[in-house]
Every structure is written in structure tokens, then in C-alpha cells.
N, C-alpha and C. Protein backbone atom coordinates (compact mmCIF):
# COMPACT_ATOMS: atom_id res chain seq x y z
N UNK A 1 -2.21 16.46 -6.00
CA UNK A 1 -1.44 16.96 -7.13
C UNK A 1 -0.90 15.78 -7.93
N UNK A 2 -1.21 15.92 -9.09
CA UNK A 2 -0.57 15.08 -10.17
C UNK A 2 0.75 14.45 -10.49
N UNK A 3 1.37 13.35 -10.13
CA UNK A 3 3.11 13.61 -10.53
C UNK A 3 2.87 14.39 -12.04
N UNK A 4 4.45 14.32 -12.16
CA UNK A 4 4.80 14.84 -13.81
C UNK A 4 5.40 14.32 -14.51
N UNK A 5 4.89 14.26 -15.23
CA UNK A 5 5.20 13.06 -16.78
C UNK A 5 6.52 13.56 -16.97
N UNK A 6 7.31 12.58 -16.76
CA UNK A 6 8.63 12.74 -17.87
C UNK A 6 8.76 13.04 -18.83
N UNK A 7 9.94 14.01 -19.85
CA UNK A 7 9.80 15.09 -20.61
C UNK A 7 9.97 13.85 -21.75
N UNK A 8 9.52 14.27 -23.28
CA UNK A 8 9.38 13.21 -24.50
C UNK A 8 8.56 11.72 -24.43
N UNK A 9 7.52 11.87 -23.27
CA UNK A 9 6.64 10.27 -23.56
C UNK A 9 6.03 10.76 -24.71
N UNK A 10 6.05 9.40 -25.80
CA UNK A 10 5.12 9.38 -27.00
C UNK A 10 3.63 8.64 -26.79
N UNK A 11 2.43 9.38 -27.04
CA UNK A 11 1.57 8.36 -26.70
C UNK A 11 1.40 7.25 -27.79
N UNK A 12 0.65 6.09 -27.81
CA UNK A 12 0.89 4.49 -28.22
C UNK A 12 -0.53 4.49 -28.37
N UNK A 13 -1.09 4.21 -27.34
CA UNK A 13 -2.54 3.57 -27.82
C UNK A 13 -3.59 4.53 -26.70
N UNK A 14 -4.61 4.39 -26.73
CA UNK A 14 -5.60 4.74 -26.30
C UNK A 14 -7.15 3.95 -26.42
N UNK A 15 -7.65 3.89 -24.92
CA UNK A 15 -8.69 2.98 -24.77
C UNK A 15 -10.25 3.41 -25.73
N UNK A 16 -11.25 2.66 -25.67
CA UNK A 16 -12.49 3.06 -26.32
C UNK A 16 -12.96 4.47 -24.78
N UNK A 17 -14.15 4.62 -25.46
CA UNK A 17 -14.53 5.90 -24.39
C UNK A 17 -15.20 4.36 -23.85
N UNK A 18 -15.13 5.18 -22.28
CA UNK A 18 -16.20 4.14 -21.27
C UNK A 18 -17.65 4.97 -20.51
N UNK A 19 -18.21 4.07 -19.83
CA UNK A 19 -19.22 5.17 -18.84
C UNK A 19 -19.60 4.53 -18.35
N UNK A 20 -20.46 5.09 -17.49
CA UNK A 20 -20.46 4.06 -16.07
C UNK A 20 -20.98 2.95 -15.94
N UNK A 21 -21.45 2.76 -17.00
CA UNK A 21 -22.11 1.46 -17.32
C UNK A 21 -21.31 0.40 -18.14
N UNK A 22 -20.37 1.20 -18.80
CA UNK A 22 -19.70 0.06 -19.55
C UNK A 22 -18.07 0.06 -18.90
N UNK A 23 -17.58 0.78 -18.33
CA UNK A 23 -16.35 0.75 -17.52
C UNK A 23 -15.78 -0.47 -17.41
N UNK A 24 -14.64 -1.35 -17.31
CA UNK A 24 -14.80 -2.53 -17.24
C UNK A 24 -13.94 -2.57 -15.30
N UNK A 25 -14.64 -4.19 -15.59
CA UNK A 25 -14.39 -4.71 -13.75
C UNK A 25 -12.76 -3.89 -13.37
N UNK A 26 -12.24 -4.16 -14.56
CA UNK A 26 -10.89 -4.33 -13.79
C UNK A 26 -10.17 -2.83 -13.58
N UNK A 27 -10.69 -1.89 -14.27
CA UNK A 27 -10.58 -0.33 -13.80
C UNK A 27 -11.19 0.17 -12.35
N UNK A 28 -12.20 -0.54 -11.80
CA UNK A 28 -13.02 -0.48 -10.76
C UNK A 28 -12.06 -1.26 -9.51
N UNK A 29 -11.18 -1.70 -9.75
CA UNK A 29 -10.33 -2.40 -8.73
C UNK A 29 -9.06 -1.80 -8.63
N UNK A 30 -7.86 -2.43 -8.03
CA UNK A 30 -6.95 -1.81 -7.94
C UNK A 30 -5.99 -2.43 -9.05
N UNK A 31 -5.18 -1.74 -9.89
CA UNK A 31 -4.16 -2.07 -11.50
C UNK A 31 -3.41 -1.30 -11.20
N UNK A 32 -2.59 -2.00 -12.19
CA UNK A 32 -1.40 -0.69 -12.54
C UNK A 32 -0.96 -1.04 -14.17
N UNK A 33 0.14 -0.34 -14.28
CA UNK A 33 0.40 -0.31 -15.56
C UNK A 33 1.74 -1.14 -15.63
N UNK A 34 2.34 -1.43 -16.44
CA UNK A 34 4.01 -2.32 -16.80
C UNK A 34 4.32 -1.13 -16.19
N UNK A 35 5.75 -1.76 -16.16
CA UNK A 35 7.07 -0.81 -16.17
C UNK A 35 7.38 -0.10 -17.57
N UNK A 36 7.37 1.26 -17.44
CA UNK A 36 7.78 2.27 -18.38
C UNK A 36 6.62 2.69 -18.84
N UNK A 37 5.38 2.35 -18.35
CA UNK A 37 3.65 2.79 -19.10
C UNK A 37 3.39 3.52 -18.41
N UNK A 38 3.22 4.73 -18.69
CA UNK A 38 2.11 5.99 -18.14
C UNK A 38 0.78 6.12 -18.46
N UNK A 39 -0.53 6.28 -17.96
CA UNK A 39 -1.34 6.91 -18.43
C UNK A 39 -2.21 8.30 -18.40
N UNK A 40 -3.01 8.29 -18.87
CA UNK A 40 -3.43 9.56 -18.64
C UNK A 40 -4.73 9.08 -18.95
N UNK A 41 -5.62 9.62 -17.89
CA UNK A 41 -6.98 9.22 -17.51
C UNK A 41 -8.44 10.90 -18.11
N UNK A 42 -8.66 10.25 -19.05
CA UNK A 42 -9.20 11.65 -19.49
C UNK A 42 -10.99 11.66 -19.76
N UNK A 43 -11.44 12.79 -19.26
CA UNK A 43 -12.41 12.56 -18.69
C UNK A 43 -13.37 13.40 -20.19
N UNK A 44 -14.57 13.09 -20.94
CA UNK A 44 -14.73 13.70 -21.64
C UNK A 44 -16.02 14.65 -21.01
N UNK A 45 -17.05 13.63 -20.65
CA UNK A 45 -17.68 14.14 -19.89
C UNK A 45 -18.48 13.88 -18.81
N UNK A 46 -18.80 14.35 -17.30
CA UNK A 46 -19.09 14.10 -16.44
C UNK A 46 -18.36 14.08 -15.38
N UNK A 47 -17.88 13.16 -14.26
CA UNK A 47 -17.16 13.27 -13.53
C UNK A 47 -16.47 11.75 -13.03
N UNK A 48 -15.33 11.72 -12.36
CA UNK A 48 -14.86 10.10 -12.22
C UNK A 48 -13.74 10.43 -11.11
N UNK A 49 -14.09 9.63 -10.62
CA UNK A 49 -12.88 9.74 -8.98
C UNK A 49 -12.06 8.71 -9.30
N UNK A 50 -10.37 9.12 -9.41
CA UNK A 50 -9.53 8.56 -9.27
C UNK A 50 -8.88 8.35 -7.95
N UNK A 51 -8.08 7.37 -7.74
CA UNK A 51 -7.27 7.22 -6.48
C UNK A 51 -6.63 6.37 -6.73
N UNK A 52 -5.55 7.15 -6.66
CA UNK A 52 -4.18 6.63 -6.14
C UNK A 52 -3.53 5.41 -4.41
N UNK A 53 -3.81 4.17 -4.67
CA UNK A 53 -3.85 3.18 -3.61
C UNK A 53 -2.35 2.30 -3.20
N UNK A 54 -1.83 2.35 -3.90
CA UNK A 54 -0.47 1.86 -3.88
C UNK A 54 0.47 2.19 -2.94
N UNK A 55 0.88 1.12 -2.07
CA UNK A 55 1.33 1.68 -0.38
C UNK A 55 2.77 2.15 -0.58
N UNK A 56 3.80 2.54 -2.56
CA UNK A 56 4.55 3.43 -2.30
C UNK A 56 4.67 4.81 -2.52
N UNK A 57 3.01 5.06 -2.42
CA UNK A 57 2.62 6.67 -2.57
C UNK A 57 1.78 7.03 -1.65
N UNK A 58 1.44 7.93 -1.21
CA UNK A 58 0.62 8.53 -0.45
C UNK A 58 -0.71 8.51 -1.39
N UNK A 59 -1.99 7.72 -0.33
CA UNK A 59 -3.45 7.65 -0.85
C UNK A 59 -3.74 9.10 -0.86
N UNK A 60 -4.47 9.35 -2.33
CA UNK A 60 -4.71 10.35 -3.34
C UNK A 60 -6.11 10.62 -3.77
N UNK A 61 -6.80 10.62 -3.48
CA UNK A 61 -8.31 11.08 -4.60
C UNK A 61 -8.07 12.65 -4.84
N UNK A 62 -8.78 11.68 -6.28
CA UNK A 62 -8.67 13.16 -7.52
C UNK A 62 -10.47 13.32 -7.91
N UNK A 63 -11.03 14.24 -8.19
CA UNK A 63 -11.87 14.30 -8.60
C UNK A 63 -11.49 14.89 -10.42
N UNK A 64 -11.80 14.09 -11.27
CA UNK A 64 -11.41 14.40 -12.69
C UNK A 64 -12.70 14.78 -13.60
N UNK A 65 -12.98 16.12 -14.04
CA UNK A 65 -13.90 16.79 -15.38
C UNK A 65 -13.69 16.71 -16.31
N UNK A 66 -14.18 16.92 -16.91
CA UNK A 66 -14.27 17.82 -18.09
C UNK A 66 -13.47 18.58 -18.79
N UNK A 67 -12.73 18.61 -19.39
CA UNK A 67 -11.92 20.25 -19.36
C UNK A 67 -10.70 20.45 -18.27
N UNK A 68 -10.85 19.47 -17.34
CA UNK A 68 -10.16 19.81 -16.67
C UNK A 68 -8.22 19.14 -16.15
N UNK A 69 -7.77 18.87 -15.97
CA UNK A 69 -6.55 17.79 -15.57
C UNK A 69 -6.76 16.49 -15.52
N UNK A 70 -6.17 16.11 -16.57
CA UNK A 70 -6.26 14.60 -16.96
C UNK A 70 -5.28 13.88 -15.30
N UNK A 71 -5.99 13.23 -15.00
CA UNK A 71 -5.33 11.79 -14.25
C UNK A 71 -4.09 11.32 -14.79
N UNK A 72 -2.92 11.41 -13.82
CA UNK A 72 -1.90 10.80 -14.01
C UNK A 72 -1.63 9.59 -13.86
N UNK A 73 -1.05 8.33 -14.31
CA UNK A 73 -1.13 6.70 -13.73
C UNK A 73 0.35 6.88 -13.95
N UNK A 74 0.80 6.66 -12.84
CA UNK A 74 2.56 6.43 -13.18
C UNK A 74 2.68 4.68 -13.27
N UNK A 75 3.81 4.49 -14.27
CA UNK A 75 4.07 2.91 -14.21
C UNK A 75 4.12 2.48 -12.63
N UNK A 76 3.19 1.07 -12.95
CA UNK A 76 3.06 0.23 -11.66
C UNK A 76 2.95 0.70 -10.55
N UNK A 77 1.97 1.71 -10.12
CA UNK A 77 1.55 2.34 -9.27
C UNK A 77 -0.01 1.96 -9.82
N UNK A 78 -0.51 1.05 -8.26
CA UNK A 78 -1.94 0.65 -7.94
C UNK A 78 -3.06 2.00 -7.93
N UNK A 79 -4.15 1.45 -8.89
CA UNK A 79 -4.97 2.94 -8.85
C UNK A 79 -6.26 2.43 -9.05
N UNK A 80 -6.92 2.76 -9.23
CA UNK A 80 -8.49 2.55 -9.48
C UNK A 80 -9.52 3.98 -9.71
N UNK A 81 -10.65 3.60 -10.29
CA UNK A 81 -11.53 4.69 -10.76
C UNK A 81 -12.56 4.29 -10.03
N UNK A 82 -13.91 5.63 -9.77
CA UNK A 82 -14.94 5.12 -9.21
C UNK A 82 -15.74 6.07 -10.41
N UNK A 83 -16.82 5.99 -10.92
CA UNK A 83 -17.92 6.70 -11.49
C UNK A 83 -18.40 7.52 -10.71
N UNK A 84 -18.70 9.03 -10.85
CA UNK A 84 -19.70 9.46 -10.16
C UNK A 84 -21.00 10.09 -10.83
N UNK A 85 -22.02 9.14 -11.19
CA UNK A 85 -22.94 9.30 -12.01
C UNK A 85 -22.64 9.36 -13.59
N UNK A 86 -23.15 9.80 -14.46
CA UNK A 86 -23.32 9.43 -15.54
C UNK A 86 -21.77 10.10 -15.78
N UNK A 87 -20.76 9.55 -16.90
CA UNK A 87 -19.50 10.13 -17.26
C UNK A 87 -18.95 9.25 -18.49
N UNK A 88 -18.24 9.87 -19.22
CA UNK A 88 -17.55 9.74 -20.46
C UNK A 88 -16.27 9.53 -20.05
N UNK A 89 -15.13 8.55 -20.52
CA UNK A 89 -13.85 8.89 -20.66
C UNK A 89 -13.10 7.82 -21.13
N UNK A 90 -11.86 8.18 -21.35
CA UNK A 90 -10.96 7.29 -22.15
C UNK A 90 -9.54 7.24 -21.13
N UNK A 91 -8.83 6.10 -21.50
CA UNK A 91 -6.99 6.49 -21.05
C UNK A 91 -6.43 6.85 -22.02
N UNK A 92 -5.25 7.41 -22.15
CA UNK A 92 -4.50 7.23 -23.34
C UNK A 92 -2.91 6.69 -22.57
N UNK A 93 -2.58 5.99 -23.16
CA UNK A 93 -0.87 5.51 -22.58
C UNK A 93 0.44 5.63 -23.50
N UNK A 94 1.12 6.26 -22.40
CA UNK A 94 2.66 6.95 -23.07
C UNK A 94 3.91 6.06 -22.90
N UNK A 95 4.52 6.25 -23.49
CA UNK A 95 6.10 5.04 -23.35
C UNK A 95 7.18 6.51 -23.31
N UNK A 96 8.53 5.62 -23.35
CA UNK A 96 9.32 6.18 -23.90
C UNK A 96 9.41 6.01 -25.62
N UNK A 97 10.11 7.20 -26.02
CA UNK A 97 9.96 6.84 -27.66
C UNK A 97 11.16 5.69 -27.87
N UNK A 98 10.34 4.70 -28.50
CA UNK A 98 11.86 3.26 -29.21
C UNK A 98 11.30 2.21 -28.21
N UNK A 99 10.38 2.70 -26.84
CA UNK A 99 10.58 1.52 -25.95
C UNK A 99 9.50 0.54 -26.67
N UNK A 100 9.73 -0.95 -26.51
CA UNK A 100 9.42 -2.31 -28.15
C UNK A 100 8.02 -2.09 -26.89
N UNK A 101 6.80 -3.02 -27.47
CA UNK A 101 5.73 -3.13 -27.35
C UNK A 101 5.49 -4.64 -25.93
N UNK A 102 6.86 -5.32 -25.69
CA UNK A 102 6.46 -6.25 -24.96
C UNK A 102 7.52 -5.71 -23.96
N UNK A 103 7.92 -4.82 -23.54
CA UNK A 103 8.68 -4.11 -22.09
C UNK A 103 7.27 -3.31 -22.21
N UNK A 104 7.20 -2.38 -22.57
CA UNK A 104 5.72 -1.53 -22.32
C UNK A 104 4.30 -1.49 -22.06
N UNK A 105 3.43 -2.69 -22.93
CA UNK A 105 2.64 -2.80 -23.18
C UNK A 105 1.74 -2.42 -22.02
N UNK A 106 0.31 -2.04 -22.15
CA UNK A 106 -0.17 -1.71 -21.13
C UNK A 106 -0.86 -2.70 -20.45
């Protein structure tokens, strides 16, 4: 199960679409985001295994579609993606609204 986004994040920016071929190294490993960055892992099409790795959460795999529940990334919580065959997708990342671009940045 997904945490839950805190009520009023504004989203900021959002990545190019990726696929499994162009994904980059460092989504394929374990990241996280700053402090106060959320993302949301959105799948356009195909399929992409998220997991949640970060030893102050309980290890998580998500299987993420289509259509279906975007991937949660809570700030600075270790995560990583795996491809599963051919797939489309983007992040998009949320702040608080006012929070400046160098406390947030992703």
C-alpha cells in the first residue's frame, strides 16, 4: 500500500517519458529524493516494479500499470525501479507550495 501524500503538494517538474531501454542507471539503483520532495512514479504504458528499500520502511514491491496507482516516493526514502519488459513512464515531483527550489529540488 502506498503512503499518502500530504494534503496541498504542488507539482514542480516532471521527468521525460523513459523505457526500458532508455531508463537511466541511476533509477535502476537505490535514490531517494531531498527533503520535502515527493514523487509520483507514473506508468504510461506497460509495466515497472517499484520497491521500496530503505531500512526505515518496510521492503515493498509494487507492481505499477497503466491506468492504474501511480508509485509513491516519499522524501528520502531509498527506492528503485525494475522494467518488466517493454514500458512507458515518467515521475512527476511535488513540494510544498512556497518551498524555494534549493531545499526541494529533486
Amino acid at each position: 500500500m502506498n503512503p499518502a501524500l500530504p494534503p496541498g503538494l504542488e507539482a514542480y517538474k516532471q521527468t521525460a517519458t523513459f523505457t526500458e531501454t532508455t531508463v537511466p542507471a541511476g533509477l535502476l539503483g537505490d535514490h531517494s529524493t531531498k527533503d520535502g520532495v515527493w514523487g509520483l512514479i507514473e506508468v504510461e504504458s506497460g509495466k515497472l516494479r517499484y520497491l521500496v528499500t530503505d531500512p526505515r520502511r518496510p521492503n515493498r514491491k509494487q507492481t505499477l500499470v497503466a491506468d492504474g496507482e501511480a508509485g509513491v516516493v516519499e522524501p528520502t526514502i531509498l527506492h528503485r525501479v525494475e522494467p518488466i519488459g517493454e514500458v512507458r513512464f515518467h515521475v512527476r515531483f511535488l513540494r510544498e507550495p512556497g518551498a524555494s527550489q534549493e531545499r526541494s529540488g529533486a
